[in-house]
C-alpha atoms as a PDB file:
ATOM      1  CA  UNK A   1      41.295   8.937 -20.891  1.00  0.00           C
ATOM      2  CA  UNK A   2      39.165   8.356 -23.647  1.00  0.00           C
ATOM      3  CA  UNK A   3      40.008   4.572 -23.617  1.00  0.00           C
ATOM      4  CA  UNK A   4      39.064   4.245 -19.921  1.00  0.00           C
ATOM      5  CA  UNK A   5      35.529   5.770 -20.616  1.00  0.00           C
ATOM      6  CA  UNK A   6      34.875   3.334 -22.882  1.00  0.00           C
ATOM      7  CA  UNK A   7      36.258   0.604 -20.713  1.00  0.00           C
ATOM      8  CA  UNK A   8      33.472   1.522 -17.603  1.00  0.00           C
ATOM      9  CA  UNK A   9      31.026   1.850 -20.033  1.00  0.00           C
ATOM     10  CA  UNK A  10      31.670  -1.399 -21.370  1.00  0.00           C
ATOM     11  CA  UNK A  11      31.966  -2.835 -17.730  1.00  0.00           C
ATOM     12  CA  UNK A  12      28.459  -1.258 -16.856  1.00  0.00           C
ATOM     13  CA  UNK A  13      27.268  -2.936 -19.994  1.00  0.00           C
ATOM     14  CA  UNK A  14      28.559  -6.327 -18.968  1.00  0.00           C
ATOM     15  CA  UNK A  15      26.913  -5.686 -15.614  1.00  0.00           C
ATOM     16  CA  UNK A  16      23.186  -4.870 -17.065  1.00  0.00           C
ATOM     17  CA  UNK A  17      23.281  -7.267 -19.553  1.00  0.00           C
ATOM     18  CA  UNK A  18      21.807 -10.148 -17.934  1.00  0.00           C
ATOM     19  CA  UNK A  19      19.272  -7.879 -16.682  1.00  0.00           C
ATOM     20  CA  UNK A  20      18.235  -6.357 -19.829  1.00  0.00           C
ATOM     21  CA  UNK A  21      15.758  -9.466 -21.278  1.00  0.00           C
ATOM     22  CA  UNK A  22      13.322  -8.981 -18.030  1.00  0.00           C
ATOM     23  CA  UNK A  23      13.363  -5.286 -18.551  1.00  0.00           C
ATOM     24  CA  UNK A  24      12.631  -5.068 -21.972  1.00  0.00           C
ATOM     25  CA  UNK A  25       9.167  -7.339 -21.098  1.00  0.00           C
ATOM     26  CA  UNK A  26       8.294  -5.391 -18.489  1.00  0.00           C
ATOM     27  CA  UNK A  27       8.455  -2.472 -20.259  1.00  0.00           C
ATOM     28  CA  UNK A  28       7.203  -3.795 -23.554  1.00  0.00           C
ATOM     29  CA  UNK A  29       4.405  -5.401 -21.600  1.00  0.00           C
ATOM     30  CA  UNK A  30       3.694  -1.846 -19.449  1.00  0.00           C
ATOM     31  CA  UNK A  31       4.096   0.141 -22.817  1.00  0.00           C
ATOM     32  CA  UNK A  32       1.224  -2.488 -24.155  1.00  0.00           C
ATOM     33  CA  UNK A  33      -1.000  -2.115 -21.825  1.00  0.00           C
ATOM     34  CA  UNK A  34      -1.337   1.932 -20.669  1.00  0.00           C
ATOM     35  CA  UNK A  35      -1.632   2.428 -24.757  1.00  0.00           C
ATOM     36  CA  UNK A  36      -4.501   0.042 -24.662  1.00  0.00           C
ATOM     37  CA  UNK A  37      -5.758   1.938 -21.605  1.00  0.00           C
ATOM     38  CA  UNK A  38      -5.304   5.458 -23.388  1.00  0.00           C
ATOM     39  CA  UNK A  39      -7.382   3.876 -26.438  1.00  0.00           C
ATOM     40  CA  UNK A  40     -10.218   2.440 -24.581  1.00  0.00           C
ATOM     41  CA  UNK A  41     -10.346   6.012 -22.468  1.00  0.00           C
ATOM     42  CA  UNK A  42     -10.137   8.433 -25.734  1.00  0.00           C
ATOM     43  CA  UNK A  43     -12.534   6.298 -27.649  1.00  0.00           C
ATOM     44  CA  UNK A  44     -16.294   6.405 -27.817  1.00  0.00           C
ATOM     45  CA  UNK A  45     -18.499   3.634 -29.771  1.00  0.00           C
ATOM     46  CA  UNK A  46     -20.879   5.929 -32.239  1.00  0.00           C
ATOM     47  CA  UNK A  47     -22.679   2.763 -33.746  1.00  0.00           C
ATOM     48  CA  UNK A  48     -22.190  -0.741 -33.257  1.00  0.00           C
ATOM     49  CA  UNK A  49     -18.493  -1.442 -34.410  1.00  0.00           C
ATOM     50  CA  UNK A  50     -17.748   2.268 -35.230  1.00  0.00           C
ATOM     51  CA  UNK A  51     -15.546   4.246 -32.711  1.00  0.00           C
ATOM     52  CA  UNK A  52     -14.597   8.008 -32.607  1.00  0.00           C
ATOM     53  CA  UNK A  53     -10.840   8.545 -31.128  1.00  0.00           C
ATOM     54  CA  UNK A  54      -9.998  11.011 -29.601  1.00  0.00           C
ATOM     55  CA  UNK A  55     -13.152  12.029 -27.573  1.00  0.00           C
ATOM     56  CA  UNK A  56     -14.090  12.790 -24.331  1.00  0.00           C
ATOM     57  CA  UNK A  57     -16.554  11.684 -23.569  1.00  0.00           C
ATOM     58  CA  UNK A  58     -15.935   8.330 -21.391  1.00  0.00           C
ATOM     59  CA  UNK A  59     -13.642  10.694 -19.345  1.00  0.00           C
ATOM     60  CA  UNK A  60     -16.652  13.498 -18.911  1.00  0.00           C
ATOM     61  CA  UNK A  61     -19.088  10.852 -17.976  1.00  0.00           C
ATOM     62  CA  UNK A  62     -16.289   9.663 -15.544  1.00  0.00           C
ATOM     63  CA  UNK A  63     -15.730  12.778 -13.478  1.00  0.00           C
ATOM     64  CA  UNK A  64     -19.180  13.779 -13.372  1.00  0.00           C
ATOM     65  CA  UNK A  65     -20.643  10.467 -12.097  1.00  0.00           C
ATOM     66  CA  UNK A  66     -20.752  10.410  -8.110  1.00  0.00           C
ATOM     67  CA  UNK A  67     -19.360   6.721  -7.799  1.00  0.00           C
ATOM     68  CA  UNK A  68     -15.970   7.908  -9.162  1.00  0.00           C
ATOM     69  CA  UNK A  69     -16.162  10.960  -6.972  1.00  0.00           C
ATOM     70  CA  UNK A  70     -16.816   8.874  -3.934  1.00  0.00           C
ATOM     71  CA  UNK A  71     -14.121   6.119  -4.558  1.00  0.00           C
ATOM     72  CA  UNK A  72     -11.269   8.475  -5.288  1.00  0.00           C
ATOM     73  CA  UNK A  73     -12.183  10.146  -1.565  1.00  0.00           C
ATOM     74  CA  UNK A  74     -12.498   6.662  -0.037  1.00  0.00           C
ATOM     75  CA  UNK A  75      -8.849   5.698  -1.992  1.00  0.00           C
ATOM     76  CA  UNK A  76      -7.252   8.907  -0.962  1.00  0.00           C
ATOM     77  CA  UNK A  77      -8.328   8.777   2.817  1.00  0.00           C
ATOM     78  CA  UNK A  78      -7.087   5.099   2.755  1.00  0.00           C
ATOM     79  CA  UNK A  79      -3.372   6.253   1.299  1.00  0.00           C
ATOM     80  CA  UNK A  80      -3.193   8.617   3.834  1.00  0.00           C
ATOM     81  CA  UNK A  81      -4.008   6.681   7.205  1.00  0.00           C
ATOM     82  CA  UNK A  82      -3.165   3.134   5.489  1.00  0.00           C
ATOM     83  CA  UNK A  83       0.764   3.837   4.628  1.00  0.00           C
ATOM     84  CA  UNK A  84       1.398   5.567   7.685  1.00  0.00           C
ATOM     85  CA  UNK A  85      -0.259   3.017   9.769  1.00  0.00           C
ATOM     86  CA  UNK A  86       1.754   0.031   7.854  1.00  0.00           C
ATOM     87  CA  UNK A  87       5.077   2.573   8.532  1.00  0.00           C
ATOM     88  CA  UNK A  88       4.746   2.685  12.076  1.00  0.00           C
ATOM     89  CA  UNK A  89       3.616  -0.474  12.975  1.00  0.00           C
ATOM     90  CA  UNK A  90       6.276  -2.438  10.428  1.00  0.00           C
ATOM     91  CA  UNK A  91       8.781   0.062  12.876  1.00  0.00           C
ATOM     92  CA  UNK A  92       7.167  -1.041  16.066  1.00  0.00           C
ATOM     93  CA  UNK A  93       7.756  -4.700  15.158  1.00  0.00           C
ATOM     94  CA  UNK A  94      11.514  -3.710  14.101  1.00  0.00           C
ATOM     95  CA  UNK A  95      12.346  -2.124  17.297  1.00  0.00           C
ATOM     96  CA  UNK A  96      11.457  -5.010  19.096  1.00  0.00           C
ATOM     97  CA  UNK A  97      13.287  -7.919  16.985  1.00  0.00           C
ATOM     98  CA  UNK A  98      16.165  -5.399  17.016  1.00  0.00           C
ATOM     99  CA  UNK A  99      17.660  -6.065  20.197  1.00  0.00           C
ATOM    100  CA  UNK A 100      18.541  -9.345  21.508  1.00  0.00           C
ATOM    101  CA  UNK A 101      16.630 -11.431  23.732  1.00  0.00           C
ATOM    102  CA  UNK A 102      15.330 -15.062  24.541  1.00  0.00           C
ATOM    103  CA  UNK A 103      13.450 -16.947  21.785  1.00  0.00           C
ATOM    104  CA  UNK A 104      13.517 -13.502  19.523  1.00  0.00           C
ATOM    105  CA  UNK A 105      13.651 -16.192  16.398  1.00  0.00           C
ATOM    106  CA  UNK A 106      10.670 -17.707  17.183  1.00  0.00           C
ATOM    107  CA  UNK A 107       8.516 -14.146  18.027  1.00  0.00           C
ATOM    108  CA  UNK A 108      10.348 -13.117  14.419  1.00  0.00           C
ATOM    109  CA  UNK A 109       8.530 -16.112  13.110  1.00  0.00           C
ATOM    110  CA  UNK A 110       4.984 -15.063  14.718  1.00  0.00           C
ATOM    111  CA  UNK A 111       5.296 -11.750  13.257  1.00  0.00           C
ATOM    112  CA  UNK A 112       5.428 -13.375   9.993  1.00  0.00           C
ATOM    113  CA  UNK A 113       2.669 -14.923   9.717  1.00  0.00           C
ATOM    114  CA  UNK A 114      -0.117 -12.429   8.883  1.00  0.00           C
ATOM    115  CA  UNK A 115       2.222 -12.569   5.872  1.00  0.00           C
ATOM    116  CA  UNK A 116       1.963 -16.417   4.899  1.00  0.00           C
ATOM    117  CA  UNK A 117      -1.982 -15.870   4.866  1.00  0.00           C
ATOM    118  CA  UNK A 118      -3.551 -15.359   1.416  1.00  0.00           C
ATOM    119  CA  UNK A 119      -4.769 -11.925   1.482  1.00  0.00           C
ATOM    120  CA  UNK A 120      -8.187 -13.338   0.207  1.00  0.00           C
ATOM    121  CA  UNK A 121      -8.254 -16.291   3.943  1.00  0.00           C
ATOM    122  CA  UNK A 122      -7.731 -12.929   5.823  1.00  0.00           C
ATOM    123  CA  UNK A 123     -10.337 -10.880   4.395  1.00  0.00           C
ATOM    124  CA  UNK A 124     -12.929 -14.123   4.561  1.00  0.00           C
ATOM    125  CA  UNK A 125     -12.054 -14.204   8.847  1.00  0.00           C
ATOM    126  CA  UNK A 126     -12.471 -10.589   8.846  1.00  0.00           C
ATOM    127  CA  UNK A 127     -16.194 -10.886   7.435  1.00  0.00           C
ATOM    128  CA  UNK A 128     -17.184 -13.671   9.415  1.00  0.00           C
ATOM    129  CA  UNK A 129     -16.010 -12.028  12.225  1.00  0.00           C
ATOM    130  CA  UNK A 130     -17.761  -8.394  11.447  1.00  0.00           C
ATOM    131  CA  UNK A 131     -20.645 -10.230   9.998  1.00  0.00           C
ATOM    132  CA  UNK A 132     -23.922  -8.842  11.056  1.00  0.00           C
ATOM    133  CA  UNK A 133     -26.237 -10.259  12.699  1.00  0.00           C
ATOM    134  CA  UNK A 134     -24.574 -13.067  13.904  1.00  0.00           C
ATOM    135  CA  UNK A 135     -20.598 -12.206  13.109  1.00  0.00           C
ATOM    136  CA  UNK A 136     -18.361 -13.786  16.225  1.00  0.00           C
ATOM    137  CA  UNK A 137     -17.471  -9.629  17.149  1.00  0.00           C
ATOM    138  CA  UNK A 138     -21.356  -9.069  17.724  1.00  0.00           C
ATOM    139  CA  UNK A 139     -21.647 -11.877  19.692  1.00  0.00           C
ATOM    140  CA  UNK A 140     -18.854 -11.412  21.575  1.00  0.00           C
ATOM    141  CA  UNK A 141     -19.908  -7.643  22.476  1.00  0.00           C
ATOM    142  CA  UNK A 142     -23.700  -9.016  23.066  1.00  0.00           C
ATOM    143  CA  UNK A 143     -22.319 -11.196  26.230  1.00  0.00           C
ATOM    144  CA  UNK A 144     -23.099 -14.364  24.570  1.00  0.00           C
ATOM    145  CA  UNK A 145     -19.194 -15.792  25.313  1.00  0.00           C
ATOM    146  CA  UNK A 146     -19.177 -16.044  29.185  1.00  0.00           C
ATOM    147  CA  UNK A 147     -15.867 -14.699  28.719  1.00  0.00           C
ATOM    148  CA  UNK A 148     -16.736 -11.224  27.851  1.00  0.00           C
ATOM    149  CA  UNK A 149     -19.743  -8.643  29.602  1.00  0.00           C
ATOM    150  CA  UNK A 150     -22.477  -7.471  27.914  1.00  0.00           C
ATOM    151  CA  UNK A 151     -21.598  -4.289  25.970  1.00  0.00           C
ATOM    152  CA  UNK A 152     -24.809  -3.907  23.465  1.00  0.00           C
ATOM    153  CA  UNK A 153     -27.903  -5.168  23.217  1.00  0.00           C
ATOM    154  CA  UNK A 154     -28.802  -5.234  19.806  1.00  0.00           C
ATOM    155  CA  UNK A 155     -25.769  -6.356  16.356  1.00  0.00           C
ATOM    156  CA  UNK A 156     -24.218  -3.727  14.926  1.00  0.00           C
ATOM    157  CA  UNK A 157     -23.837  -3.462  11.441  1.00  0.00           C
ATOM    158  CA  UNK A 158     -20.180  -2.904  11.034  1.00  0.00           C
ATOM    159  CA  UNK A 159     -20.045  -3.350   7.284  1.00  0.00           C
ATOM    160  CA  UNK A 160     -22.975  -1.235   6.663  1.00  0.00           C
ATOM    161  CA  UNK A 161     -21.187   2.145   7.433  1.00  0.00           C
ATOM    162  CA  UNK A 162     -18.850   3.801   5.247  1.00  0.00           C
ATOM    163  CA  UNK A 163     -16.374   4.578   8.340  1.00  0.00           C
ATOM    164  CA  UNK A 164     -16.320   0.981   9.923  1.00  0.00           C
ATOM    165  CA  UNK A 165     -16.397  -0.549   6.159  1.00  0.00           C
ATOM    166  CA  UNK A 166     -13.487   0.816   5.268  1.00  0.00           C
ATOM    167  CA  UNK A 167     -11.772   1.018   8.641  1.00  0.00           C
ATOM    168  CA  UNK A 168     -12.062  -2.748   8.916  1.00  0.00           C
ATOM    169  CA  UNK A 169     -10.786  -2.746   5.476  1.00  0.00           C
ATOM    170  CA  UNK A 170      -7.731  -0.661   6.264  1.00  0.00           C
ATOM    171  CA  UNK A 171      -6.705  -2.404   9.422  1.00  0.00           C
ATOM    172  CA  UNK A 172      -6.936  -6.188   8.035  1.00  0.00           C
ATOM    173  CA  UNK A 173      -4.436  -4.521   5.114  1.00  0.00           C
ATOM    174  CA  UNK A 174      -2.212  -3.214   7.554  1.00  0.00           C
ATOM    175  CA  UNK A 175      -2.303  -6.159   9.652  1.00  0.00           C
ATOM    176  CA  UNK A 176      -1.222  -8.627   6.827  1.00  0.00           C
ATOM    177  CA  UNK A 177       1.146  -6.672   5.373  1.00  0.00           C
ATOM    178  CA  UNK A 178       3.183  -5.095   8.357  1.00  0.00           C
ATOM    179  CA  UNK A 179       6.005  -7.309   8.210  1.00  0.00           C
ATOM    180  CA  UNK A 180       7.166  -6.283   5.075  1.00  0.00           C
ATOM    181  CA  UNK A 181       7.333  -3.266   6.133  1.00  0.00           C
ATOM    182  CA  UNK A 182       8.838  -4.587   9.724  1.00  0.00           C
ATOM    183  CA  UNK A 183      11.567  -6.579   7.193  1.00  0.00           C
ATOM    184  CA  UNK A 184      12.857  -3.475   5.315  1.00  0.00           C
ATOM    185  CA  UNK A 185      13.217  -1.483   8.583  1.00  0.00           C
ATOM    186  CA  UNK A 186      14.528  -4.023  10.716  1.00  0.00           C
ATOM    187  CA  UNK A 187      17.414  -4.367   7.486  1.00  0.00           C
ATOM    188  CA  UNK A 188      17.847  -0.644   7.798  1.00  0.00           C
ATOM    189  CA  UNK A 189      18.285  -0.676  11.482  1.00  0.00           C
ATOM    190  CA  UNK A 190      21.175  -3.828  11.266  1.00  0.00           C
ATOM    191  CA  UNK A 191      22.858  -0.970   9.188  1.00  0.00           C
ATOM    192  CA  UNK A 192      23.400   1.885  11.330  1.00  0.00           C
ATOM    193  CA  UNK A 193      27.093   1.252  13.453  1.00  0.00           C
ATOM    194  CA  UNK A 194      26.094   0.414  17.213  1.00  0.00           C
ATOM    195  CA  UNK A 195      28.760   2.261  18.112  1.00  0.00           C
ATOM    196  CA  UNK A 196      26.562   5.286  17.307  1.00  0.00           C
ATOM    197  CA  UNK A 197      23.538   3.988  19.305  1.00  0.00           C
ATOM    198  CA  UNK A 198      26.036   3.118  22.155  1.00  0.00           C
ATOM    199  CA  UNK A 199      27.362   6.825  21.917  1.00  0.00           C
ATOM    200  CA  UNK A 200      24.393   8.559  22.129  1.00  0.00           C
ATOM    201  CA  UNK A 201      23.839   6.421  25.316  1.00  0.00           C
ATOM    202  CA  UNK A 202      26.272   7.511  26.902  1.00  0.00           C
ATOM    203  CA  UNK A 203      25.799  11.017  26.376  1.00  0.00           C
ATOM    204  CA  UNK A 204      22.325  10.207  28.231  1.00  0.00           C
ATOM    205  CA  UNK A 205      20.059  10.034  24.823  1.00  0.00           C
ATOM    206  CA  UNK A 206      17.195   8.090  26.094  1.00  0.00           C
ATOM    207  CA  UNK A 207      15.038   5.358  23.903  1.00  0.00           C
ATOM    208  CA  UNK A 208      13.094   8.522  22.588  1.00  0.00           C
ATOM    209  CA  UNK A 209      15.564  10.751  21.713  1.00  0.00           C
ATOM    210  CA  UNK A 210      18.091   7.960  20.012  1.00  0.00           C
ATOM    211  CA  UNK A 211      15.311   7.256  17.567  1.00  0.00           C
ATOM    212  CA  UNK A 212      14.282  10.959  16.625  1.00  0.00           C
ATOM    213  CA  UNK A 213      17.848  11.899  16.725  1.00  0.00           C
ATOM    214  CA  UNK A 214      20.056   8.863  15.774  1.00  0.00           C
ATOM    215  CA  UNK A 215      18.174   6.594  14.014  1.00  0.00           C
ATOM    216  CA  UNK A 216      15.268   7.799  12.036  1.00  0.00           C
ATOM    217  CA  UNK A 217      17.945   9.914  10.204  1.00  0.00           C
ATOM    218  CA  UNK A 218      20.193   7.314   8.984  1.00  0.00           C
ATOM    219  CA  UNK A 219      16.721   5.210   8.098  1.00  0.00           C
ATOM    220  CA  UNK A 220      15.822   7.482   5.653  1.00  0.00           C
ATOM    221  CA  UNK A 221      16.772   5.026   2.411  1.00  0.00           C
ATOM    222  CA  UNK A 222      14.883   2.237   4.091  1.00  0.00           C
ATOM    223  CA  UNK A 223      11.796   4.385   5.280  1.00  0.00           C
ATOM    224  CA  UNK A 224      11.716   5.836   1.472  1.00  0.00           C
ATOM    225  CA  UNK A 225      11.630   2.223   0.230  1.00  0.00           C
ATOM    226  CA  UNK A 226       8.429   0.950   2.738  1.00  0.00           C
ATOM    227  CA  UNK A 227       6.753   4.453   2.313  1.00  0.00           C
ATOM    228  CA  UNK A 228       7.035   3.991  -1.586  1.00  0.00           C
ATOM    229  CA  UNK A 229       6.465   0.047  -1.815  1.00  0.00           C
ATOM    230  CA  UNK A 230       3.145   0.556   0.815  1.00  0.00           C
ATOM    231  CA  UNK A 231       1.551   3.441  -0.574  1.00  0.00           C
ATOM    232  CA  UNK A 232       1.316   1.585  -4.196  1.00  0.00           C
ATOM    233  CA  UNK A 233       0.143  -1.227  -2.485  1.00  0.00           C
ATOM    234  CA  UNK A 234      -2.230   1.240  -0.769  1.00  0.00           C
ATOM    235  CA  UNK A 235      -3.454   2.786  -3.782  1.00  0.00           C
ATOM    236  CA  UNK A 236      -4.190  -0.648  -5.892  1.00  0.00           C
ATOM    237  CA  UNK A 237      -5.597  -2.517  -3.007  1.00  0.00           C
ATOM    238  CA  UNK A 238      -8.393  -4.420  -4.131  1.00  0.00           C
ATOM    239  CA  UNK A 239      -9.317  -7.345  -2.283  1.00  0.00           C
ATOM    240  CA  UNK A 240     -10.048  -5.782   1.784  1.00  0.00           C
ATOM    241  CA  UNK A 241     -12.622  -3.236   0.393  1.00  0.00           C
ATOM    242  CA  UNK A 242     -14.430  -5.775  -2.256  1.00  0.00           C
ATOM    243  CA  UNK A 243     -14.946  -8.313   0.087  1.00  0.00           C
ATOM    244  CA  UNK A 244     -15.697  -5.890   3.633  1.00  0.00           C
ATOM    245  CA  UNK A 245     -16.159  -2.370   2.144  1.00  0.00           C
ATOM    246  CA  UNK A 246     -19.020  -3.467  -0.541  1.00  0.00           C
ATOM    247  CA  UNK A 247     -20.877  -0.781  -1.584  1.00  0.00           C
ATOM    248  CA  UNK A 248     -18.166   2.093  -0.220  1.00  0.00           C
ATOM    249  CA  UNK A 249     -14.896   0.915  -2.588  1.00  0.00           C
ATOM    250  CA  UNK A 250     -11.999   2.166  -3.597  1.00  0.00           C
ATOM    251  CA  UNK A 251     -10.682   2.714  -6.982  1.00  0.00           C
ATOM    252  CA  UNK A 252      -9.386  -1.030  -7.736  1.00  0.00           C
ATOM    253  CA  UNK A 253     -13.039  -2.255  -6.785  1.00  0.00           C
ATOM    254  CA  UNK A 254     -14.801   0.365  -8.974  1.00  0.00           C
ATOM    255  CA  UNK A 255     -12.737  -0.667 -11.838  1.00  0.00           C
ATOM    256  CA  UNK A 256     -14.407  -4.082 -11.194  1.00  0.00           C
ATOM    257  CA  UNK A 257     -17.702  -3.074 -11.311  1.00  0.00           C
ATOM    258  CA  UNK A 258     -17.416  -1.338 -14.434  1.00  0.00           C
ATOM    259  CA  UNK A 259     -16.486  -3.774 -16.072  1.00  0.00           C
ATOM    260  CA  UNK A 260     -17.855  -6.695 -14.925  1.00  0.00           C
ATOM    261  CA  UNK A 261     -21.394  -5.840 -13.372  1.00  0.00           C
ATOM    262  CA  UNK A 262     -21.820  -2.947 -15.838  1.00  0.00           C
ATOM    263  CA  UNK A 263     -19.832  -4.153 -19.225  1.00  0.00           C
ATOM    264  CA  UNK A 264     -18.416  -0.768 -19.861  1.00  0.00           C
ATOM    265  CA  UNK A 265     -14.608  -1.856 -20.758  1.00  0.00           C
ATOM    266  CA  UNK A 266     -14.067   2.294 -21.720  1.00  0.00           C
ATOM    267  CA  UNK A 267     -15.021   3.468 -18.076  1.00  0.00           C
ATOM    268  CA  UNK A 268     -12.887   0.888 -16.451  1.00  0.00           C
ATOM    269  CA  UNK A 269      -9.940   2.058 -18.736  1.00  0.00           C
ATOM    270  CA  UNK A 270     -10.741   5.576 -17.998  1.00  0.00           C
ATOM    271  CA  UNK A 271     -10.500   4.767 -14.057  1.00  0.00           C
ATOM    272  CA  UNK A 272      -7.777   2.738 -14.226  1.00  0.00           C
ATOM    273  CA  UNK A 273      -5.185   5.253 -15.776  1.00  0.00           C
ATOM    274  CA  UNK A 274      -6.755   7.977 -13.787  1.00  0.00           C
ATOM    275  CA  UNK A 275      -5.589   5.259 -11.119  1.00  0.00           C
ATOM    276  CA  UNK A 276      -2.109   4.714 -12.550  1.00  0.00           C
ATOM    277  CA  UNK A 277      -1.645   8.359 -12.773  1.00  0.00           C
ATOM    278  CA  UNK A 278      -2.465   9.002  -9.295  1.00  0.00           C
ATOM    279  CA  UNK A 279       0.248   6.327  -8.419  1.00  0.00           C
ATOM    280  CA  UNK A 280       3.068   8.132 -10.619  1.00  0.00           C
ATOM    281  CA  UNK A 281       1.743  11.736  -8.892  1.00  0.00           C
ATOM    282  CA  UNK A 282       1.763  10.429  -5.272  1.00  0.00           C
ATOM    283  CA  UNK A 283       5.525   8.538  -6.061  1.00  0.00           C
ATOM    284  CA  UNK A 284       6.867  11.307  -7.687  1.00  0.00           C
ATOM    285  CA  UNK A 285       5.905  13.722  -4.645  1.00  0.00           C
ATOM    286  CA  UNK A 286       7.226  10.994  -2.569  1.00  0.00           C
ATOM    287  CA  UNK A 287      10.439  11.109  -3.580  1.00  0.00           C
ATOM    288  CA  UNK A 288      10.805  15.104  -3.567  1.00  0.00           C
ATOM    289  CA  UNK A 289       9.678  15.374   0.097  1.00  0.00           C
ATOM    290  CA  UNK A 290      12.380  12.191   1.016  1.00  0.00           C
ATOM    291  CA  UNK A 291      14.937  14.183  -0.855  1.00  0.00           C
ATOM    292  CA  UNK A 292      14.199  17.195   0.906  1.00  0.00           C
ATOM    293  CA  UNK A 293      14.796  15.297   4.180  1.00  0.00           C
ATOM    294  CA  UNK A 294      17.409  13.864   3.359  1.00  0.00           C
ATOM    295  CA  UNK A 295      19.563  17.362   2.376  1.00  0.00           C
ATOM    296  CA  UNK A 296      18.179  18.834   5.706  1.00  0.00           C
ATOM    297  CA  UNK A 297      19.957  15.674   7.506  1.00  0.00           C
ATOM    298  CA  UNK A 298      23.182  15.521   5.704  1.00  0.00           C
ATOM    299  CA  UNK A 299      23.042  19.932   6.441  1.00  0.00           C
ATOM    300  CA  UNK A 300      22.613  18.613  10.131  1.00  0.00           C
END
């Protein structure tokens, strides 16, 4: 008995092994950098060249400043709408490339391409279409394309409120990155057995029913994976709000400004491992609610 724990544990070994050189760098290399993070955050220059660690006082300054305030609502509020806007809409685009029809390899192929564009081409369309005065979406609504009625009469300035700003951001982010999210589901769906689907039609489970019923519940790994990969993408995202959002950012663009308009390398750490905790937070509460629904559908 003894000899054939060793032997697994010496086949799981074999297995891991190749695996264990990237691994040890990314953790080496994480380890590295959240220690320089907690040092910059803890520490407070006295006199020139002379630090005091631990202190507070980078962190105080931190949460009683309103731009840090304002960012972590702005960050929050784009988590929740962004991930479960990339969610449904990567499941939209799943449904459809899930059943069989005429040319569906070349409408699979149009659906990827948000996802060959740099992230930084589709941010620049999005500003020089939202551009104010003279963006293409003002012009368009101002009747000066014969192909579209006068709506207004004077340019709106989208990027100049906090709710279009960062609603413009959010939808060019969801835009670019819905098929990855469409990938992962539409792998999830090639799983379940169509001989369940085809049972459930037969019993007389319409469209609606065979996804609440049938196969949202045996998606569950796949939607954990998208609602996990999308909402750290969500809470890092960086380049939508600093090129539309401007003045209203989120936490990645804050941690840009601290450091490079306002040289204060401590209050960028400080925001950026607030930011890395909130990741760890939101991932770890993730994964207890999934697990949750995932004992109430194995009970059912």
């Amino acid at each position: 008995m003894l000899r054939a724990w060793f032997n697994r544990q010496g086949k799981t070994i074999k297995q891991i092994w190749p695996l264990l050189p990237a691994a040890a760098y990314l953790l080496g290399f994480l380890v590295i950098v959240c220690a320089y993070l907690i040092g910059l955050t803890f520490s407070t220059e006295t006199s020139p060249g002379h630090f005091l660690f631990p202190s507070m006082h980078t962190l105080s300054t931190i949460f009683t400043g309103k731009q840090f305030s304002k960012a972590l609502i702005n960050t929050v509020a784009f988590v929740l709408v962004g991930t479960p806007l990339e969610i449904v809409s990567g499941f939209f685009l799943a449904i459809i490339l899930y059943n069989s029809f005429k040319f569906r390899s070349i409408i699979r192929g149009l659906f990827l391409i948000p996802l060959a564009l740099p992230a930084l081409v589709t941010a620049t369309l999005l500003f020089i279409l939202f551009d104010f005065p003279g963006g293409h979406i003002n012009h368009l609504l101002m009747g000066k394309y014969a192909v579209f009625p006068q709506v207004i009469s004077h340019p709106i300035d989208w990027r100049g409120s906090r709710f279009f700003a960062l609603g413009i951001s959010l939808l060019g982010k969801a835009w670019r990155d819905a098929p990855i999210s469409m990938l992962i589901l539409l792998s999830g769906l090639n799983a379940i057995d169509p001989e369940i689907l085809d049972a459930a039609k037969t019993m007389g489970a319409g469209l609606r029913r065979r996804i609440w019923h049938v196969i949202l519940p045996l998606m569950i790994p796949s939607l954990s994976a998208v609602l996990l990969l999308r909402s750290i993408e969500m809470w890092k995202e960086f380049i939508f709000p600093f090129i539309l959002a401007g003045k209203y950012g989120l936490l990645g663009t804050l941690i840009e400004s601290l450091y490079n308009d306002w040289g204060n390398s401590n209050q960028a750490a400080a925001v950026a491992l607030i930011l890395v905790l909130c990741i760890v937070f939101s991932t770890l509460l993730f994964l207890w609610v999934m697990e949750i629904l995932k004992k109430k559908v194995l009970k059912v």
